[in-house]
Protein backbone atom coordinates (compact mmCIF):
# COMPACT_ATOMS: atom_id res chain seq x y z
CA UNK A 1 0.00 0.00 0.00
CA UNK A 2 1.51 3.48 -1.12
CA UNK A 3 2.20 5.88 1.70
CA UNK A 4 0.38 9.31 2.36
CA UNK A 5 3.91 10.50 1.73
CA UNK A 6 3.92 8.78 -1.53
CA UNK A 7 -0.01 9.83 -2.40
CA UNK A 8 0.97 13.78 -1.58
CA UNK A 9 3.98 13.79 -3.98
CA UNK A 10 1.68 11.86 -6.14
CA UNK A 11 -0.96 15.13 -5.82
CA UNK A 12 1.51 17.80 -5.96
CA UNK A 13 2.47 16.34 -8.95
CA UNK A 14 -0.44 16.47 -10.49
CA UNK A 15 -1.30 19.48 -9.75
CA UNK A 16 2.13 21.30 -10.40
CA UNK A 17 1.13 19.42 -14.06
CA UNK A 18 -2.18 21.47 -14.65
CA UNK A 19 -4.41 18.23 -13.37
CA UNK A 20 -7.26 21.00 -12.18
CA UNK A 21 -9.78 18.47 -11.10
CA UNK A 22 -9.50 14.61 -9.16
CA UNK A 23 -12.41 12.30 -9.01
CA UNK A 24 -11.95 9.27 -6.61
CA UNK A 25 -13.70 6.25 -6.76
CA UNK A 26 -14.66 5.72 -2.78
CA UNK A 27 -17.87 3.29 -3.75
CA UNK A 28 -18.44 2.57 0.73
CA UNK A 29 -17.07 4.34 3.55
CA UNK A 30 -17.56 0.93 5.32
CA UNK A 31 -15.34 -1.77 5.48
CA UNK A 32 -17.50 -4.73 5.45
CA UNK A 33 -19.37 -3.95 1.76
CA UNK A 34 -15.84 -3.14 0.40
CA UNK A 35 -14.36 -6.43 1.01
CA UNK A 36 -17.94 -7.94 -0.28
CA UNK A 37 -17.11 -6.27 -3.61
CA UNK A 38 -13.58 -7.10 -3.50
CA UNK A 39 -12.31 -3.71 -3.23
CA UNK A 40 -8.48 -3.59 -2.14
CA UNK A 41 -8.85 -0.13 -0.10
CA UNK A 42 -10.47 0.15 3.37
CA UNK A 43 -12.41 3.30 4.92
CA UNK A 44 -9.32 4.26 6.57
CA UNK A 45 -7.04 4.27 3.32
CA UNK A 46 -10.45 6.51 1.28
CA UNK A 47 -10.38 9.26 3.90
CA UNK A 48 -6.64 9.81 3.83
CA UNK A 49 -6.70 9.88 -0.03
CA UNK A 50 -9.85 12.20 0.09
CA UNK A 51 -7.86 14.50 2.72
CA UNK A 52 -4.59 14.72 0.18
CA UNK A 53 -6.93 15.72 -2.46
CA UNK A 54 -8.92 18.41 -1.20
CA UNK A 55 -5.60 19.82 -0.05
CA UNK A 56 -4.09 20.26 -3.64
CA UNK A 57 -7.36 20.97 -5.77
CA UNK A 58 -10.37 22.87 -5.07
CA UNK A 59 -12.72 20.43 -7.51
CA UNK A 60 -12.62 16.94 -6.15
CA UNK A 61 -15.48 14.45 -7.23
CA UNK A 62 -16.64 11.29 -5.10
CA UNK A 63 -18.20 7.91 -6.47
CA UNK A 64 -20.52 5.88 -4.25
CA UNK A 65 -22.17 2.58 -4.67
CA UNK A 66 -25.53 2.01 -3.01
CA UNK A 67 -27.07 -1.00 -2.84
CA UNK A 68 -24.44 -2.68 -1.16
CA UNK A 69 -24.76 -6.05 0.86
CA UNK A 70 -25.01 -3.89 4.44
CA UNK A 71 -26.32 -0.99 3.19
CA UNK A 72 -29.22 0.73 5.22
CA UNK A 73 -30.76 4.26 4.75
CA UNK A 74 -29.03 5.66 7.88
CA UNK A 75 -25.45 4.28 5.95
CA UNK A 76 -26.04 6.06 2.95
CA UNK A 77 -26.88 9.25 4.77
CA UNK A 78 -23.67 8.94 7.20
CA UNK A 79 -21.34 8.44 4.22
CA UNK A 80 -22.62 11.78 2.54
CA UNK A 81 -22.59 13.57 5.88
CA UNK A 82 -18.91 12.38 5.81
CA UNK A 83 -17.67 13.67 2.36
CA UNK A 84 -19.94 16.24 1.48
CA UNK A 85 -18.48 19.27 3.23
CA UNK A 86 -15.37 18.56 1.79
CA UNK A 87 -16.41 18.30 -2.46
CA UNK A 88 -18.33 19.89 -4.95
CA UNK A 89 -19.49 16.37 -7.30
CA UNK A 90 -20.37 13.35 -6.15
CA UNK A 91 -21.66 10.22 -8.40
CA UNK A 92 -24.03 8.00 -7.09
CA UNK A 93 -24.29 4.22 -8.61
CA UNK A 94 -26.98 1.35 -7.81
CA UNK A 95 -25.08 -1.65 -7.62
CA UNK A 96 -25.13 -3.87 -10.89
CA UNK A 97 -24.20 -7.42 -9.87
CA UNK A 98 -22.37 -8.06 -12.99
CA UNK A 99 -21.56 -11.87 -15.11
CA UNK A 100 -18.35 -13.44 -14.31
CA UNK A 101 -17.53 -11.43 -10.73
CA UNK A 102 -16.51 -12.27 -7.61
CA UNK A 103 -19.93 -11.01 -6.04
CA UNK A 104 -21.88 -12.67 -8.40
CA UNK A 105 -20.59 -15.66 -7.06
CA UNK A 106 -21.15 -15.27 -3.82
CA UNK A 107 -24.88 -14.41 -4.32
CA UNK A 108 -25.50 -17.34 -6.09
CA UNK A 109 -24.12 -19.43 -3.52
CA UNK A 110 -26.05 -17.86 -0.54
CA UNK A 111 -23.01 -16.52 1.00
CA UNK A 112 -24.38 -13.04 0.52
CA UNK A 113 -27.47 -11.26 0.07
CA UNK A 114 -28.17 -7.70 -1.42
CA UNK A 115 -30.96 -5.23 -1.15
CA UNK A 116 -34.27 -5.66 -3.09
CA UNK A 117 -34.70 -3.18 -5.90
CA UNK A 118 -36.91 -1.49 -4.27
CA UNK A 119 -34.77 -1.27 -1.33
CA UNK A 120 -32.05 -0.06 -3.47
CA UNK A 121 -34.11 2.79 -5.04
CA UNK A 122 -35.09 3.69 -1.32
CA UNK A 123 -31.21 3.94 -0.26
CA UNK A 124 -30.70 6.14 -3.95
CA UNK A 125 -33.46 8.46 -2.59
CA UNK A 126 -32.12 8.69 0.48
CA UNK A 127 -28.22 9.57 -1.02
CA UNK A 128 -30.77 12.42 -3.20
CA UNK A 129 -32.18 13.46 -0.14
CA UNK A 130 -28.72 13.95 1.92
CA UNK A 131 -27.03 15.66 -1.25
CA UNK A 132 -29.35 17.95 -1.62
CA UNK A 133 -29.55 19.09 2.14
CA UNK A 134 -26.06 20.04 1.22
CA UNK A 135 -27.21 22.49 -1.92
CA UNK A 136 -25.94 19.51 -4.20
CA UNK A 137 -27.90 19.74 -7.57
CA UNK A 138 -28.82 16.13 -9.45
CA UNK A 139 -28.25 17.30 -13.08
CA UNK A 140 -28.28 14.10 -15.07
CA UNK A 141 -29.46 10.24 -13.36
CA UNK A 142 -26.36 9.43 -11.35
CA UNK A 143 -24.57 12.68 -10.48
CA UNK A 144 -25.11 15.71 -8.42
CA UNK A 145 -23.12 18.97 -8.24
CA UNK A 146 -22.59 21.98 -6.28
CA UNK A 147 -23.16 25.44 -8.45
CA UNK A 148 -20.51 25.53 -11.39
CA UNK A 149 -19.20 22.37 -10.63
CA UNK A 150 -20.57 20.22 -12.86
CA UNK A 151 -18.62 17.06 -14.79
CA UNK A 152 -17.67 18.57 -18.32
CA UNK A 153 -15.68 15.41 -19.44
CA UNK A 154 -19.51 13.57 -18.35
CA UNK A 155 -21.82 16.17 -19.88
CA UNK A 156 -19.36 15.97 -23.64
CA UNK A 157 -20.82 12.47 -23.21
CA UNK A 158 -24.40 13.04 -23.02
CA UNK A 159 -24.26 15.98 -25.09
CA UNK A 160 -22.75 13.91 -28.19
CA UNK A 161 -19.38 15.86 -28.52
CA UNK A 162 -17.07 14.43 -30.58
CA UNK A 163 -13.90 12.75 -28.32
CA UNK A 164 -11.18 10.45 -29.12
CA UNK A 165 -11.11 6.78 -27.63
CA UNK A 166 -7.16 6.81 -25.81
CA UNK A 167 -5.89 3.94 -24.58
CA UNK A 168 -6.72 0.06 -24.76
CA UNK A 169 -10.59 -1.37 -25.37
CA UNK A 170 -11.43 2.70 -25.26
CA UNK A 171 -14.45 4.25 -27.65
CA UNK A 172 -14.88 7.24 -29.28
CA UNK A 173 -17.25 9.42 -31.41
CA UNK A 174 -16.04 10.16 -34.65
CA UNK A 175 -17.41 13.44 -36.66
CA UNK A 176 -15.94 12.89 -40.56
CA UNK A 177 -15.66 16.07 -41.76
CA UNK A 178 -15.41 14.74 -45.61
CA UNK A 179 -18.47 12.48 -45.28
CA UNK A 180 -20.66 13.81 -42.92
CA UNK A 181 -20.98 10.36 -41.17
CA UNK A 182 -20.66 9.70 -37.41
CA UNK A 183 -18.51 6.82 -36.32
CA UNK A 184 -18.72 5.17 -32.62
CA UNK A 185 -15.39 3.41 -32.65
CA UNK A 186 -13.81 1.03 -30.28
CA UNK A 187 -10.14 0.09 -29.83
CA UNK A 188 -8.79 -3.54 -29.39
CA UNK A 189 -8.98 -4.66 -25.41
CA UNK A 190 -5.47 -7.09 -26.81
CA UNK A 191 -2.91 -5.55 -25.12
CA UNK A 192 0.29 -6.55 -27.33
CA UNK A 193 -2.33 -5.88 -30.48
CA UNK A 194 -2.65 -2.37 -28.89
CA UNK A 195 1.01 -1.77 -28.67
CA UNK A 196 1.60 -3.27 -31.84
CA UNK A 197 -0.67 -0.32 -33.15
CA UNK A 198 0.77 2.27 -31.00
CA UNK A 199 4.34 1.19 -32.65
CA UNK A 200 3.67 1.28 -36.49
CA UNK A 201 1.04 4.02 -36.45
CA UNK A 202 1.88 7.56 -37.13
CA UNK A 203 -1.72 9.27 -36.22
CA UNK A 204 -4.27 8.16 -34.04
CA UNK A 205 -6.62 7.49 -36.71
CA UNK A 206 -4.10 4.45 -38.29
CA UNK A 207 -4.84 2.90 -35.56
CA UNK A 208 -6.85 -1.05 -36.36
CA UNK A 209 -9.99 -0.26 -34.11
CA UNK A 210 -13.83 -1.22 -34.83
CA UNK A 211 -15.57 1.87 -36.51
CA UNK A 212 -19.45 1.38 -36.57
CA UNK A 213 -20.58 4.22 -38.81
CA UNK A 214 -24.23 5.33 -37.12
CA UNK A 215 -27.71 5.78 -39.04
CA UNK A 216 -29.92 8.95 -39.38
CA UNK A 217 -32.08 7.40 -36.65
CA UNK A 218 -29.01 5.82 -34.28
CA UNK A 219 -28.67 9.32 -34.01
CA UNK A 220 -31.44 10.99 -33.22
CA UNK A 221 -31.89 7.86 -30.63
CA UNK A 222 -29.11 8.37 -28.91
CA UNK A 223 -29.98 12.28 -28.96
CA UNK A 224 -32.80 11.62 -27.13
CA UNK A 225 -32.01 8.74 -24.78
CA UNK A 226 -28.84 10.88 -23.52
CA UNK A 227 -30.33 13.86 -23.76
CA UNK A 228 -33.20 12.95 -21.18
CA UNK A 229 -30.47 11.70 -18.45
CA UNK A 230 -29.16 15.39 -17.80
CA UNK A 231 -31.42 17.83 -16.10
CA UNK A 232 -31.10 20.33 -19.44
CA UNK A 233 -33.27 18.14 -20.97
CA UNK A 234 -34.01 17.45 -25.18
CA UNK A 235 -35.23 20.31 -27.66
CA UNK A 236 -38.63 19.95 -28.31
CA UNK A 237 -37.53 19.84 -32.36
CA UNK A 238 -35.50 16.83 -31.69
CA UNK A 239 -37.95 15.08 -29.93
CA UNK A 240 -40.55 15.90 -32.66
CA UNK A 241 -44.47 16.60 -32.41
CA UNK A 242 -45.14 12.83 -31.33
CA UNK A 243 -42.85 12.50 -28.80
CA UNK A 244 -43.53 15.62 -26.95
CA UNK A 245 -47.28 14.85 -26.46
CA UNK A 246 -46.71 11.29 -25.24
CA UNK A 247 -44.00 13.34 -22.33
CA UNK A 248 -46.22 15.69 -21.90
CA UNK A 249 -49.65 13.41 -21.46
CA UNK A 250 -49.08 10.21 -20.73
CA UNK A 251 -45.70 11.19 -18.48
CA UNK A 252 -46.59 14.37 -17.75
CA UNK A 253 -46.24 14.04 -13.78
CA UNK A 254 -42.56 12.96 -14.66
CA UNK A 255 -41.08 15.99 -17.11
CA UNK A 256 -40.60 19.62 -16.66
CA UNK A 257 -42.01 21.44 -20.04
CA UNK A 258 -39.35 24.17 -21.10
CA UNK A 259 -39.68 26.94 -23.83
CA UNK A 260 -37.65 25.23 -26.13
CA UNK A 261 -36.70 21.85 -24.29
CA UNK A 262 -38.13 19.06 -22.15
CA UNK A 263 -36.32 17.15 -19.46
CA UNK A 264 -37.06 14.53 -16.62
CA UNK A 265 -37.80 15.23 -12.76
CA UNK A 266 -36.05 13.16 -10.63
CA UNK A 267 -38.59 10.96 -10.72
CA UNK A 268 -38.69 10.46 -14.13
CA UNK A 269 -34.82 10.01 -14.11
CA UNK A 270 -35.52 7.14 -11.96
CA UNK A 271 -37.95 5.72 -14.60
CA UNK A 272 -36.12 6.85 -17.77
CA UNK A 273 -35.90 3.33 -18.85
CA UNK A 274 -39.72 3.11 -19.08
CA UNK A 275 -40.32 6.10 -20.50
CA UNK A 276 -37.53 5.52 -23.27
CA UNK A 277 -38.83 2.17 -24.39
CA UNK A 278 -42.36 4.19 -24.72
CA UNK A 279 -41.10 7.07 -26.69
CA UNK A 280 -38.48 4.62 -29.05
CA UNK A 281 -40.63 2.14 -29.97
C-alpha cells in the first residue's frame, strides 16, 4: 500500500502538471461492503486519499455505490454527511451485480445477500435526499453537483461531442468532416495488439480499431435517450411533435415542459428506462 507521503507527492504532482480536477472512486465508507465487492482499499485508506486531495485541488469528485450487501438508509446518509463538506461532485451508482464477478458468485451461492430493488431505489433516494440538504444539484441520473461544478468530461458524453477513444478497449465518437458520417469506434482490449498499433502508427486514426458508422435514426436515438439523463433536458424539435405529447400526457407528472426543451424530474430520471422504451418504440 503506497504511503500518504507517496499519495501527496503523487498530488503535488499532479497538480504542479495542470491536473485541475481529481475524481476518486470511494464506492463505501464501510469496510464490510468493500471487502464484499472485492475492493483492495479500506475506509481508513479513502479518507486519507480524500484529505490529500482536497488539499491540492479545489474540484474533487466522489463515487458511491448504493445498494451494497449492508447498506441501510441511515449508511447512505452517514457516508454523505462524511464527504460532502469537503467536495463539490459526487456520483451515485446502484449496484449492478455483474456476469463473471466475484460477487456474483457469492450471491449465487447464498453466502451473501443484497438489497431488493426497491430497497435499493429507497437507499438512492435517500443519497438524493442527503445531497441535496447540502445544496448539491442532481443534473443528469447518477450525479449531483454543487453550483458551477458540474462534470464537463460527463456532460461531452451526453451531449454527443465528438472525443477520441485513448488507450486500450477505449471508444470514441467520430465526426468525418469529408463524409458527414458519425462513427462510434472502439479500440482492441489485446494488449500486445494495442502496442503493436501504438508502434507502427503515425496518427491516431491508423490505428486497427472497430468503426461502426451510425444511421440517421441511431442518431437521433441516442440524442434523445442521452439527452433525457441530464437535467437540461431534449429540444422539443428533436424530440418531434409525437414525442412531446406522449411526455407531456401520458408522463406528464414525470417531465418539466421548457420553452424550447423538455427534461425529466427526478422521478422520471428514476424511470427513464420506461419512459424511453415508450417514446423509441
Amino acid at each position: 500500500m503506497q504511503s500518504r507521503e507517496h499519495n501527496g507527492r503523487k498530488a503535488g504532482v499532479f497538480a504542479w502538471s495542470g491536473v485541475n480536477r481529481l475524481s476518486i472512486g470511494l464506492q463505501s465508507l464501510f469496510d464490510d461492503n468493500l471487502r464484499a465487492i472485492g475492493r483492495i482499499h479500506s475506509r481508513q485508506v479513502a479518507l486519507e486519499k480524500l484529505s490529500i486531495a482536497t488539499k491540492f485541488f479545489d474540484n474533487v469528485s466522489v463515487d458511491f455505490i448504493v445498494g451494497l450487501p449492508h447498506d441501510t438508509t441511515e449508511r447512505v446518509r452517514e457516508q454523505i454527511n462524511h464527504v460532502a463538506p469537503f467536495v463539490n461532485h459526487v456520483s451515485v451508482y446502484m449496484l449492478q451485480v455483474e456476469e463473471g464477478t466475484p460477487l456474483k458468485k457469492l450471491v449465487e451461492e447464498g453466502k451473501i445477500s443484497i438489497p431488493d430493488e426497491d430497497t435499493q431505489v429507497d437507499l438512492f433516494s435517500e443519497a438524493c435526499r442527503a445531497l441535496n440538504d447540502y445544496g448539491f444539484e442532481r443534473y443528469e441520473v447518477s450525479n449531483f453537483s454543487k453550483r458551477g461544478r458540474r462534470s464537463n468530461h460527463n456532460v461531452g458524453y451526453w451531449t454527443r461531442e465528438e472525443y477520441l477513444g485513448l488507450g486500450l478497449n477505449a471508444s470514441g465518437l467520430i465526426f468525418d468532416t469529408k463524409t458527414g458520417a458519425q462513427k462510434r469506434t472502439k479500440n482492441t482490449d489485446n494488449l500486445e495488439k494495442y502496442l503493436l498499433d501504438a508502434r507502427n502508427s503515425a496518427s491516431y486514426f491508423d490505428f486497427d480499431r472497430d468503426e461502426d458508422v451510425l444511421s440517421d435514426d441511431e442518431i437521433l436515438e441516442e440524442k434523445i435517450m442521452l439527452g433525457l439523463r441530464i437535467s437540461d433536458g431534449v429540444d422539443k424539435s428533436i424530440l418531434g411533435e409525437e414525442r412531446v405529447k406522449i411526455l407531456t400526457s401520458k408522463f406528464k407528472d414525470y417531465v418539466v415542459v421548457k420553452s424550447d426543451k423538455i427534461a425529466l424530474t427526478g422521478e422520471g430520471m428514476d424511470v427513464m428506462n420506461s419512459i424511453l422504451v415508450e417514446l423509441l418504440a
